[in-house]
C-alpha atoms as a PDB file:
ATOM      1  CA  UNK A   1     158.324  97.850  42.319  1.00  0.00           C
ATOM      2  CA  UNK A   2     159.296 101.572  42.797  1.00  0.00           C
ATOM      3  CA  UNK A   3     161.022 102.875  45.575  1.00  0.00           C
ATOM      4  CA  UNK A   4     159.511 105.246  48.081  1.00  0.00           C
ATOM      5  CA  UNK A   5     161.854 107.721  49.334  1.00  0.00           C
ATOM      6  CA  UNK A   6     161.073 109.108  53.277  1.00  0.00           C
ATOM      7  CA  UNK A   7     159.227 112.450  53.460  1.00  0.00           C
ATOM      8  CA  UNK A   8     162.160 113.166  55.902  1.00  0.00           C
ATOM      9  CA  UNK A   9     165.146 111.343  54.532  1.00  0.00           C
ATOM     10  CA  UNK A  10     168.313 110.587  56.143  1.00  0.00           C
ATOM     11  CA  UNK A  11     170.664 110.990  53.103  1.00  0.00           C
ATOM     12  CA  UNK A  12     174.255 111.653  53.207  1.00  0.00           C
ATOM     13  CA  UNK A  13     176.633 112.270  50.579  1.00  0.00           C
ATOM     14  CA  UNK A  14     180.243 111.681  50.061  1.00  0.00           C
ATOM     15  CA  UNK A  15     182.869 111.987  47.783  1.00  0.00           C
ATOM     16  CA  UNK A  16     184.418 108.705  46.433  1.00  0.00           C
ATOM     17  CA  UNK A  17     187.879 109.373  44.904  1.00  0.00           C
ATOM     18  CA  UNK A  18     188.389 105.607  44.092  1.00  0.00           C
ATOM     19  CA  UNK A  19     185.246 105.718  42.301  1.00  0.00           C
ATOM     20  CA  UNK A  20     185.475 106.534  38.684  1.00  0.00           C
ATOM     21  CA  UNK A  21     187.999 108.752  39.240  1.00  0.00           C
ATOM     22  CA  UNK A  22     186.040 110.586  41.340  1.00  0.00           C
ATOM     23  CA  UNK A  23     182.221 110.685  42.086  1.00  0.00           C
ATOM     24  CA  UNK A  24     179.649 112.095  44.439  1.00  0.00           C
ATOM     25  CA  UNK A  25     177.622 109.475  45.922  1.00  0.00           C
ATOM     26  CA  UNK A  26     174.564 109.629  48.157  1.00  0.00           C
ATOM     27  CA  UNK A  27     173.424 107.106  50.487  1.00  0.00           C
ATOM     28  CA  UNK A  28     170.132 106.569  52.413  1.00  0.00           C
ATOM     29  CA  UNK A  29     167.300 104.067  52.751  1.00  0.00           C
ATOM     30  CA  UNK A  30     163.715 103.655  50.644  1.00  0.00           C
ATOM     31  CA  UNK A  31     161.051 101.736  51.005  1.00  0.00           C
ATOM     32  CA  UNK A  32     159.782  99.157  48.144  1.00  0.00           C
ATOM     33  CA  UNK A  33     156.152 100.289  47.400  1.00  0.00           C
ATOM     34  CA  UNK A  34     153.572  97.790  45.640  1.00  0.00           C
ATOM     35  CA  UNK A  35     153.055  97.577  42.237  1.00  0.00           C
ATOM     36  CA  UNK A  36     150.671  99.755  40.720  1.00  0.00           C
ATOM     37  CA  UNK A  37     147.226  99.995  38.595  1.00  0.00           C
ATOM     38  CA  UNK A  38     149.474  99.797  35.895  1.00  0.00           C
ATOM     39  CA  UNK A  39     150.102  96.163  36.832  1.00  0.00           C
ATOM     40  CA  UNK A  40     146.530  94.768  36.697  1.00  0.00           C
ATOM     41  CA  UNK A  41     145.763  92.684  33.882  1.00  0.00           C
ATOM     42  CA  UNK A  42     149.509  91.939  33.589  1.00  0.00           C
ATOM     43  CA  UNK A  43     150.837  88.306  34.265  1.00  0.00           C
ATOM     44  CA  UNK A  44     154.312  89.135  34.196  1.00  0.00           C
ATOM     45  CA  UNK A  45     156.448  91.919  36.595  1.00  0.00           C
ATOM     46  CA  UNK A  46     160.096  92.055  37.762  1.00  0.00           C
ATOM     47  CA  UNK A  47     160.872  91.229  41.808  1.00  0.00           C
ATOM     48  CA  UNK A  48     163.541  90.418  43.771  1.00  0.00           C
ATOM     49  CA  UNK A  49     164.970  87.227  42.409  1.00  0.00           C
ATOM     50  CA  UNK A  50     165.325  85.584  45.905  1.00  0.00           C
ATOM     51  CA  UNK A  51     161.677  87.453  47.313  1.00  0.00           C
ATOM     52  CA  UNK A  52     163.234  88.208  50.466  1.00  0.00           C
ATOM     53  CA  UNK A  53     162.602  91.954  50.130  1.00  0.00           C
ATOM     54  CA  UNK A  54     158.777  92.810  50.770  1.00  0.00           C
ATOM     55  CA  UNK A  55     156.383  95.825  49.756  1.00  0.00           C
ATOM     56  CA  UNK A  56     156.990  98.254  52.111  1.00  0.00           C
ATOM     57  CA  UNK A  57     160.624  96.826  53.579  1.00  0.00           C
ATOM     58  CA  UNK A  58     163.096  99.486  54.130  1.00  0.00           C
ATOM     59  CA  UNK A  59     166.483  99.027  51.837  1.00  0.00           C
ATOM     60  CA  UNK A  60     169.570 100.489  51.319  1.00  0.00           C
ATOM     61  CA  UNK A  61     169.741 103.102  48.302  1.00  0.00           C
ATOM     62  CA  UNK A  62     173.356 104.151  46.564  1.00  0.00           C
ATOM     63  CA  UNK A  63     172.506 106.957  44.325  1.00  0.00           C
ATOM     64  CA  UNK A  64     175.262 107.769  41.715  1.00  0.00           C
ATOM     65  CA  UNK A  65     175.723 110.801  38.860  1.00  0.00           C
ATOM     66  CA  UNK A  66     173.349 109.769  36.115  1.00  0.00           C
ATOM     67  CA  UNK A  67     176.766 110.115  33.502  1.00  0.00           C
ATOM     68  CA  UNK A  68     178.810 107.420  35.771  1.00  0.00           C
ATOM     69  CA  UNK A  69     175.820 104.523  35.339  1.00  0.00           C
ATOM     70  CA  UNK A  70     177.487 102.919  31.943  1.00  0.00           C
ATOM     71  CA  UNK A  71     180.632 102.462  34.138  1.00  0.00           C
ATOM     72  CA  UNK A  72     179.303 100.142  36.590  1.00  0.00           C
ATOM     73  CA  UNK A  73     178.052  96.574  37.049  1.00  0.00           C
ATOM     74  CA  UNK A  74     175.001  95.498  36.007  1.00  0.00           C
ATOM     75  CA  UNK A  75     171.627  96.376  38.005  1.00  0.00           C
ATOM     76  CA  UNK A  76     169.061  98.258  38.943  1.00  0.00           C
ATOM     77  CA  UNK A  77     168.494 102.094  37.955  1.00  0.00           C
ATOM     78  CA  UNK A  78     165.684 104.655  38.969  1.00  0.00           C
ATOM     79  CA  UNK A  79     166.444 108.143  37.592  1.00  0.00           C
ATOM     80  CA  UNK A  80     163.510 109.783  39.977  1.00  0.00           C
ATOM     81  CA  UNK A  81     162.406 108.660  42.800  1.00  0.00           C
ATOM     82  CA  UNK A  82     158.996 108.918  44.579  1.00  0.00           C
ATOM     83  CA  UNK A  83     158.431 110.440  47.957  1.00  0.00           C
ATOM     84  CA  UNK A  84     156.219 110.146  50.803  1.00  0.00           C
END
């Protein structure tokens, strides 16, 4: 799925000084858009592992500097994001 960021997004941004020594981070909400054409024919995609999050559900989005990713947990990355 691909997130779908507001043609009028509420973002904010802060800086975290307990966060990798010190990073910008921005915070907002997307929505999860449906797969694609690119899908069709395929059996297999990723989802949410528990399926509680549904196309077009607003979620929470914590965008980080691209440089800081290899210093946090594991998950999910999106280095552009769509937009209404």
């Amino acid at each position: 799925r691909d997130l779908l960021l507001p043609a009028d997004p509420d973002l904010s941004a802060q800086f975290r000084p307990d966060l990798l020594d010190g990073v910008v981070e921005i915070r907002g909400r997307a929505k999860l858009s449906p797969p694609g054409k690119e899908w069709e024919g395929y059996l297999y995609r990723t989802i949410h592992p528990d399926g509680r999050e549904s196309d077009g559900a607003l979620v929470e989005l914590t965008a980080i500097p691209y440089y800081a990713w290899a210093n946090r947990e594991v998950g999910q990355m999106i280095v552009w994001l769509k937009r209404e």
